[in-house]
PDB file of N, CA and C in Angstrom:
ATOM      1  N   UNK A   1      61.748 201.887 137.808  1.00  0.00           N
ATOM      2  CA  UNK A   1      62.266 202.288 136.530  1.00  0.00           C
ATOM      3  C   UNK A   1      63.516 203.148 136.675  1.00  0.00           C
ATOM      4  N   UNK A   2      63.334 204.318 137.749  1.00  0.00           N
ATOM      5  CA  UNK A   2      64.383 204.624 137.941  1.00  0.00           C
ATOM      6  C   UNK A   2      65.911 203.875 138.581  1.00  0.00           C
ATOM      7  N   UNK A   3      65.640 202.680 139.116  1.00  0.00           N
ATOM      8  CA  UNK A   3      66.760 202.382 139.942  1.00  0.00           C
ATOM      9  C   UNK A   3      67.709 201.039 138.631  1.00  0.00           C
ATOM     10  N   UNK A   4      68.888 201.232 139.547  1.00  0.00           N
ATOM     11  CA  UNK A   4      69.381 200.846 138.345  1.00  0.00           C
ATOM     12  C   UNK A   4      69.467 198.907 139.166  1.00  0.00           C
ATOM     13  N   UNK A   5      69.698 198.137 138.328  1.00  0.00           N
ATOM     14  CA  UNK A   5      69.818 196.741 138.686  1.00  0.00           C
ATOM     15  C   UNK A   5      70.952 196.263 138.582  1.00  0.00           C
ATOM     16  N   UNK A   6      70.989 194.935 139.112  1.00  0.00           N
ATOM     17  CA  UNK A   6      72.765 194.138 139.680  1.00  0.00           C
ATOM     18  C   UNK A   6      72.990 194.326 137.959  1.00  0.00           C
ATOM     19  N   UNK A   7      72.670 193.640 137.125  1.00  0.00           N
ATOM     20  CA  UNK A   7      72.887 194.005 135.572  1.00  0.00           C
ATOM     21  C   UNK A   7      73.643 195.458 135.035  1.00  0.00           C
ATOM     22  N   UNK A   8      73.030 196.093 135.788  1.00  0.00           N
ATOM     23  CA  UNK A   8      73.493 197.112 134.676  1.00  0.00           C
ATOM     24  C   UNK A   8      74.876 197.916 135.810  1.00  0.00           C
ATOM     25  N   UNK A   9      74.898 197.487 136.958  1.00  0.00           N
ATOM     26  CA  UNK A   9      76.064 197.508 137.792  1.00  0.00           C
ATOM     27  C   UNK A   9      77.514 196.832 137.386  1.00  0.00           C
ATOM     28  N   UNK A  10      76.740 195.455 136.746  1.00  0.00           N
ATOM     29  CA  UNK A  10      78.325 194.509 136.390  1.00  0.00           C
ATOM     30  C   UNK A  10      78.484 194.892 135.065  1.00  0.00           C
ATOM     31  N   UNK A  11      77.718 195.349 133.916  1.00  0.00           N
ATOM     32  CA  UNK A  11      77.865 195.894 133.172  1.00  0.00           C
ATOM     33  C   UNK A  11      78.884 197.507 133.093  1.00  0.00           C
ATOM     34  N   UNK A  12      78.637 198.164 134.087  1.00  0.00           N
ATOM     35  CA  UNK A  12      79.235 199.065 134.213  1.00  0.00           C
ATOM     36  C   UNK A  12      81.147 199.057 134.776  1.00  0.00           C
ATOM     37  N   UNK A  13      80.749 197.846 135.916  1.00  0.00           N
ATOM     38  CA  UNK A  13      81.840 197.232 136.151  1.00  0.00           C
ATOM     39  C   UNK A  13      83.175 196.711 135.532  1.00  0.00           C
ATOM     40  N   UNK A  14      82.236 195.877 134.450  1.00  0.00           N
ATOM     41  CA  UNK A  14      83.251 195.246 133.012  1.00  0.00           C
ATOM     42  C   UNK A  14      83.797 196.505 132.389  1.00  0.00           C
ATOM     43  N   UNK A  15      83.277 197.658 132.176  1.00  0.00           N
ATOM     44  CA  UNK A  15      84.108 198.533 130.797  1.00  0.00           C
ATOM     45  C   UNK A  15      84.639 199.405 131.912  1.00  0.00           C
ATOM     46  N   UNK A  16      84.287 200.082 133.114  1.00  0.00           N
ATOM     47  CA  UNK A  16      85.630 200.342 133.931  1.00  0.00           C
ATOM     48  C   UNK A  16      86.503 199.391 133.812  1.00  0.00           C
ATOM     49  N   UNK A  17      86.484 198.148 133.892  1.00  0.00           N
ATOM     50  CA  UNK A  17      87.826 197.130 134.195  1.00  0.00           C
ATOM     51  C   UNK A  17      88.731 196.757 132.829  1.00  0.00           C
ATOM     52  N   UNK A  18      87.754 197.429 131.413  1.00  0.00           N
ATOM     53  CA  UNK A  18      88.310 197.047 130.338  1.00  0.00           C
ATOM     54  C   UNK A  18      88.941 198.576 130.033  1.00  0.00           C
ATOM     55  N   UNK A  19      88.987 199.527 130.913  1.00  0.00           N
ATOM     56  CA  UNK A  19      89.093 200.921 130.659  1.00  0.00           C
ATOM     57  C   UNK A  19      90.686 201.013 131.471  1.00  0.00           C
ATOM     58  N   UNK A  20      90.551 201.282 133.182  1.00  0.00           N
ATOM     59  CA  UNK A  20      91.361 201.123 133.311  1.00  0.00           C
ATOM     60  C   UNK A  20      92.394 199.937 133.976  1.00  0.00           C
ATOM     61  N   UNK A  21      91.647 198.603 133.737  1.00  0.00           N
ATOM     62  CA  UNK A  21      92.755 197.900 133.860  1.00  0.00           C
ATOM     63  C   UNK A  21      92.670 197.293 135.705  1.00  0.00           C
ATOM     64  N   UNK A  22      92.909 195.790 135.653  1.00  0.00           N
ATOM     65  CA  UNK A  22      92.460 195.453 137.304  1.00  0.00           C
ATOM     66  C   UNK A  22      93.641 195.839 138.491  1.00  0.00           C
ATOM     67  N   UNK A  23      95.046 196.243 137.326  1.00  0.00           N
ATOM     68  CA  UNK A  23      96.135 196.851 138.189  1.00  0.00           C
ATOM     69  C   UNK A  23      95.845 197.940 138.573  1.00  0.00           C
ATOM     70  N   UNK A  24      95.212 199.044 137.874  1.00  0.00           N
ATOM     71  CA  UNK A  24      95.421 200.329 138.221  1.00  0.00           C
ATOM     72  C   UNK A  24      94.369 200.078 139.203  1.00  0.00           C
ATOM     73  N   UNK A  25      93.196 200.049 139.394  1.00  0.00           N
ATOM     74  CA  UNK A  25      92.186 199.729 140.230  1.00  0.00           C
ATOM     75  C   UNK A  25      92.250 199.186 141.523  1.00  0.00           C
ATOM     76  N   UNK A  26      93.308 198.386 141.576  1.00  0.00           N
ATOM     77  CA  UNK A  26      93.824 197.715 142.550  1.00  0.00           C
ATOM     78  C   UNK A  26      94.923 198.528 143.692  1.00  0.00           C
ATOM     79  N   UNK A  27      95.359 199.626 142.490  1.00  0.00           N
ATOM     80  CA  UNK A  27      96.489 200.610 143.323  1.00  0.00           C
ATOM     81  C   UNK A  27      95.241 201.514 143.859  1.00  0.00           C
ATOM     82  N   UNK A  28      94.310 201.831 143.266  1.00  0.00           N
ATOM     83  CA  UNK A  28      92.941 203.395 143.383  1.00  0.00           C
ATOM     84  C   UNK A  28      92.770 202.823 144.621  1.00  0.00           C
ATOM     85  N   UNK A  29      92.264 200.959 144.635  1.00  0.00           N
ATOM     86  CA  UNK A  29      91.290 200.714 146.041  1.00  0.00           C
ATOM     87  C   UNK A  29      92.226 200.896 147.086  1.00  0.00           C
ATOM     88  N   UNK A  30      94.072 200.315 146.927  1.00  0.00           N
ATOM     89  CA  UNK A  30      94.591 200.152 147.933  1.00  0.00           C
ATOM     90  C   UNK A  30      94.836 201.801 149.175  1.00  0.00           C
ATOM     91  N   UNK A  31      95.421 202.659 147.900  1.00  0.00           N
ATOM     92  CA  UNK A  31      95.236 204.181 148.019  1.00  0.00           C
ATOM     93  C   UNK A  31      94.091 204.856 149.262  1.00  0.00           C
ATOM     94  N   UNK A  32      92.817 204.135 148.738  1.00  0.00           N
ATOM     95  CA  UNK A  32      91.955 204.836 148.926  1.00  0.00           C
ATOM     96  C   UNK A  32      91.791 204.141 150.624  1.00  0.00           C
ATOM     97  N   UNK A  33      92.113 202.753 150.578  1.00  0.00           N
ATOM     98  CA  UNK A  33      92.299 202.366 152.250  1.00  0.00           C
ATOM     99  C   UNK A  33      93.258 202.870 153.096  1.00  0.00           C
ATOM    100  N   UNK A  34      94.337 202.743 152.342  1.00  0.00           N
ATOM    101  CA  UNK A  34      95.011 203.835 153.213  1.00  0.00           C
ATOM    102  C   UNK A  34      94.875 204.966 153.742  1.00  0.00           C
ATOM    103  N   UNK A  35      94.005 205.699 152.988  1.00  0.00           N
ATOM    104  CA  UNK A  35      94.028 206.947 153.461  1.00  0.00           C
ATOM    105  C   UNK A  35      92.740 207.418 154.354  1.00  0.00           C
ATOM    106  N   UNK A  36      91.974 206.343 154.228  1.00  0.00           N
ATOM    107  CA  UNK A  36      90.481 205.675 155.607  1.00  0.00           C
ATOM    108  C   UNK A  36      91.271 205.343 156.774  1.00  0.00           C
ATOM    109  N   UNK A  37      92.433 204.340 156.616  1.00  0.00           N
ATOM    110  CA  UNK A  37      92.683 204.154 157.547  1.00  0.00           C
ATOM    111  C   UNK A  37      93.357 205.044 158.484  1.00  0.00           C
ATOM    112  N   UNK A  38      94.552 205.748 157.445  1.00  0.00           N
ATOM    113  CA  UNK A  38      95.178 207.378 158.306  1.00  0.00           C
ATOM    114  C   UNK A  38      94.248 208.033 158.744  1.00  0.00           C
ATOM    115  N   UNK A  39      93.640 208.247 158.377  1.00  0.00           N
ATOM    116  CA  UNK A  39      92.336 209.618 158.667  1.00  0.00           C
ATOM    117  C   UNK A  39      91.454 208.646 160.245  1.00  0.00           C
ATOM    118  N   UNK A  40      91.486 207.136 160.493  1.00  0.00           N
ATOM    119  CA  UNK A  40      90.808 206.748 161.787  1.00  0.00           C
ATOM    120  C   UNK A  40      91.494 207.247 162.618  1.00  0.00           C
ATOM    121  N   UNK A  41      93.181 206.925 162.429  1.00  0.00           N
ATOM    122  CA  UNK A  41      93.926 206.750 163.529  1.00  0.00           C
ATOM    123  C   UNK A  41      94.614 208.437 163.891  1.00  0.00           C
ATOM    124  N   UNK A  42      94.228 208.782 162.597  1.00  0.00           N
ATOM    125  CA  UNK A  42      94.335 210.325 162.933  1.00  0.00           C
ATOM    126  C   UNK A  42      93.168 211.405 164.061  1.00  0.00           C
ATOM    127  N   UNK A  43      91.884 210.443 164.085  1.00  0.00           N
ATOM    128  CA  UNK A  43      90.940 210.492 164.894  1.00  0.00           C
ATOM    129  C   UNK A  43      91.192 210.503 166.258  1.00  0.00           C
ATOM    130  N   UNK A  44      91.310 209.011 166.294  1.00  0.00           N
ATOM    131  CA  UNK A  44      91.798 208.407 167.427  1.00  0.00           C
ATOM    132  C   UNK A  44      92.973 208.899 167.987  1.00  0.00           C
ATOM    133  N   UNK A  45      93.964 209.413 167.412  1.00  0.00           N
ATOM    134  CA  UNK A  45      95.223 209.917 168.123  1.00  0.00           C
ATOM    135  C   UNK A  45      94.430 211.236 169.102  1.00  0.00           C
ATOM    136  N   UNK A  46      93.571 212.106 168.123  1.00  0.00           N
ATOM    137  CA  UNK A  46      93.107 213.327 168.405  1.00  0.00           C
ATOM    138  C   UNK A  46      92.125 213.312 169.662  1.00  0.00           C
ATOM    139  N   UNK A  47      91.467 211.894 169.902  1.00  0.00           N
ATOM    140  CA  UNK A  47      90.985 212.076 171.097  1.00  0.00           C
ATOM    141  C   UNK A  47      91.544 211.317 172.315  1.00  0.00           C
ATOM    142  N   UNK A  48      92.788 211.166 172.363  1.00  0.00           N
ATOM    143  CA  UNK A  48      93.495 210.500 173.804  1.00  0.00           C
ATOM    144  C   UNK A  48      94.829 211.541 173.821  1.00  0.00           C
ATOM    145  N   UNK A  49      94.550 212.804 173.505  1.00  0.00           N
ATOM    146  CA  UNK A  49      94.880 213.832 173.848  1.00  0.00           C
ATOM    147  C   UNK A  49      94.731 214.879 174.819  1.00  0.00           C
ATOM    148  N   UNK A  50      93.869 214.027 176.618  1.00  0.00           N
ATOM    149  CA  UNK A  50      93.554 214.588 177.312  1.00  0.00           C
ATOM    150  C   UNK A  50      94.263 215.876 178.152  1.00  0.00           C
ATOM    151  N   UNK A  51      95.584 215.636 177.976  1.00  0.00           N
ATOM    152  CA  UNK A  51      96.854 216.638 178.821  1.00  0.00           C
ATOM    153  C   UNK A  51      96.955 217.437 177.967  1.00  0.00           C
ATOM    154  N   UNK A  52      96.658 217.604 176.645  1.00  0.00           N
ATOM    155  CA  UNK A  52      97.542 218.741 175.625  1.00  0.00           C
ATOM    156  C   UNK A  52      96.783 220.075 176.099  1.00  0.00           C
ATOM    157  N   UNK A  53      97.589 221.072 176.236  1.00  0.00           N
ATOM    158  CA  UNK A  53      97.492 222.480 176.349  1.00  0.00           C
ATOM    159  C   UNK A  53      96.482 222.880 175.813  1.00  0.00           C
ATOM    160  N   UNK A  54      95.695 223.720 176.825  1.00  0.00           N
ATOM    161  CA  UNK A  54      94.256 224.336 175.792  1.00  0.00           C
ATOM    162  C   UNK A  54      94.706 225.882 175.242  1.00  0.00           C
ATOM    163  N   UNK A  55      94.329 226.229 173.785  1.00  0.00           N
ATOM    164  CA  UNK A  55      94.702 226.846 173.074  1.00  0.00           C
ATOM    165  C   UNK A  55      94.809 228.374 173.632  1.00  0.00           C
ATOM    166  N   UNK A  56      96.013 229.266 173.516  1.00  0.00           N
ATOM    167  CA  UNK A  56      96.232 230.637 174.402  1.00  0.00           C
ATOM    168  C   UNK A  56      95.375 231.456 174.206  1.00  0.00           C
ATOM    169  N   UNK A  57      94.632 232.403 175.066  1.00  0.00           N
ATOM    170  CA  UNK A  57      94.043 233.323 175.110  1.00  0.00           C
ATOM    171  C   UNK A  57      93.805 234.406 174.421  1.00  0.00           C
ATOM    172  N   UNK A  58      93.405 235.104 173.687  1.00  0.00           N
ATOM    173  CA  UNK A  58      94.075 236.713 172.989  1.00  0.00           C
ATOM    174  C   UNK A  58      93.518 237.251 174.030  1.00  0.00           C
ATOM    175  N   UNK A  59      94.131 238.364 174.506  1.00  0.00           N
ATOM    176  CA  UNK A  59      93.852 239.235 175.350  1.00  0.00           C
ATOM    177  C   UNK A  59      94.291 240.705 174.556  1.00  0.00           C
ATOM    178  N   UNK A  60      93.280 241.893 174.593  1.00  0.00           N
ATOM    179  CA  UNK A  60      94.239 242.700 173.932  1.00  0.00           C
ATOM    180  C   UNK A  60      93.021 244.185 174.234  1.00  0.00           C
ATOM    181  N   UNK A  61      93.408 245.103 173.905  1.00  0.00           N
ATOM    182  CA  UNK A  61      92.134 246.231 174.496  1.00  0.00           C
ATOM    183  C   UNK A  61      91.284 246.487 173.266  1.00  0.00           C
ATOM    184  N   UNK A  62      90.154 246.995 173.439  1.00  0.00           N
ATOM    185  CA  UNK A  62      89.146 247.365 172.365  1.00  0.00           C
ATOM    186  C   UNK A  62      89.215 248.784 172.440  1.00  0.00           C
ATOM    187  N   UNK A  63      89.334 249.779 171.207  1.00  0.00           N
ATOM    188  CA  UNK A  63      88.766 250.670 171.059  1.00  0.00           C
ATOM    189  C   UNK A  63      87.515 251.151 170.410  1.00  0.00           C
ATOM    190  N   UNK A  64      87.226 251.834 171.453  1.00  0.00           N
ATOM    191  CA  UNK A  64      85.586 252.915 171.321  1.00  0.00           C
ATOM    192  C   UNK A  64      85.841 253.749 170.142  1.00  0.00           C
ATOM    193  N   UNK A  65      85.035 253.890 169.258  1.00  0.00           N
ATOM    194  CA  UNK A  65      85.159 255.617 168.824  1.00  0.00           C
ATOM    195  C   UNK A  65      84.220 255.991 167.514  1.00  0.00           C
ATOM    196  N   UNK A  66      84.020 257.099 166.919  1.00  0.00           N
ATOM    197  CA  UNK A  66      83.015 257.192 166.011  1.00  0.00           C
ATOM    198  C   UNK A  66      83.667 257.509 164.578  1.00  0.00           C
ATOM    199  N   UNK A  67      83.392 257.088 163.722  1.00  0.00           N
ATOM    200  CA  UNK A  67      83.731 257.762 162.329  1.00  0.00           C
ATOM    201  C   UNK A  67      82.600 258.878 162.216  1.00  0.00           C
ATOM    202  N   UNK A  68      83.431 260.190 161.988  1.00  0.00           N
ATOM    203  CA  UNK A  68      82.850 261.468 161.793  1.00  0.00           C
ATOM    204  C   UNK A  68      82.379 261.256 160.355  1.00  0.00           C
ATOM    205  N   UNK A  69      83.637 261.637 159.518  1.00  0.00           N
ATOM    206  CA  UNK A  69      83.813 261.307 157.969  1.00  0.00           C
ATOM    207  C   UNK A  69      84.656 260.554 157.370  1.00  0.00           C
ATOM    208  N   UNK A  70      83.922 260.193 156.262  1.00  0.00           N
ATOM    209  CA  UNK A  70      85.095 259.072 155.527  1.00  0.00           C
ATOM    210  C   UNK A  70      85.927 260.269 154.071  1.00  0.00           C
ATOM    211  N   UNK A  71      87.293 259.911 154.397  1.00  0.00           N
ATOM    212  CA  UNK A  71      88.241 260.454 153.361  1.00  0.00           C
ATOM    213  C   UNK A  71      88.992 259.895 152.499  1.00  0.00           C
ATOM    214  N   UNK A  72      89.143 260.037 151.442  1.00  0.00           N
ATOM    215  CA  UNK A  72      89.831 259.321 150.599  1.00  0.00           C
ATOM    216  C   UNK A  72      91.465 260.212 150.291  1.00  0.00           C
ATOM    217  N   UNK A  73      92.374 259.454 150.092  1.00  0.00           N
ATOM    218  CA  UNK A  73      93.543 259.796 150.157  1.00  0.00           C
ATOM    219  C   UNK A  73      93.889 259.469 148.576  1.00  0.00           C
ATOM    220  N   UNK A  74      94.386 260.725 147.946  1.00  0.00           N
ATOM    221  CA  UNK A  74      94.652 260.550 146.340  1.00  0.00           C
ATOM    222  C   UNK A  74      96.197 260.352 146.050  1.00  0.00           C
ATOM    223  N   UNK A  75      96.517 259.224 145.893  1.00  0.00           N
ATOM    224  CA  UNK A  75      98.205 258.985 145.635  1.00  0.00           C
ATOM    225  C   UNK A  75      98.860 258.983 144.406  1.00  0.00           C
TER     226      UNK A  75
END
């Protein structure tokens, strides 16, 4: 009862397509491959990146110390 059927899928289908149109839909799907497909090869670029530089170090000193009291400064 809850699930919905091929019916009420192509039904839903038709008034998107009478809404916005099989051009605009056609630019949404093409859009939307493109940017699956950038995002693989953007993957793939990212892992045959074996030589690239591993990211620099921070190196820097830590200080120790205690807060006695806290003061507020009136400006």
């Amino acid at each position: 009862m809850g699930s919905l059927s091929i019916w009420h899928w192509l039904i839903v289908l038709l008034i998107v397509m009478l809404i916005f149109g099989t051009k605009k839909l056609r630019n949404m799907g093409a859009d939307l491959g493109g940017a699956v497909r950038g995002f693989k090869e953007g993957m793939r670029e990212g892992g045959d990146r074996p030589d690239a530089a591993p990211a620099p170090q921070v190196t820097g000193k830590t200080v120790d110390g205690e807060v006695k009291s806290k003061t507020e400064s009136k400006a």
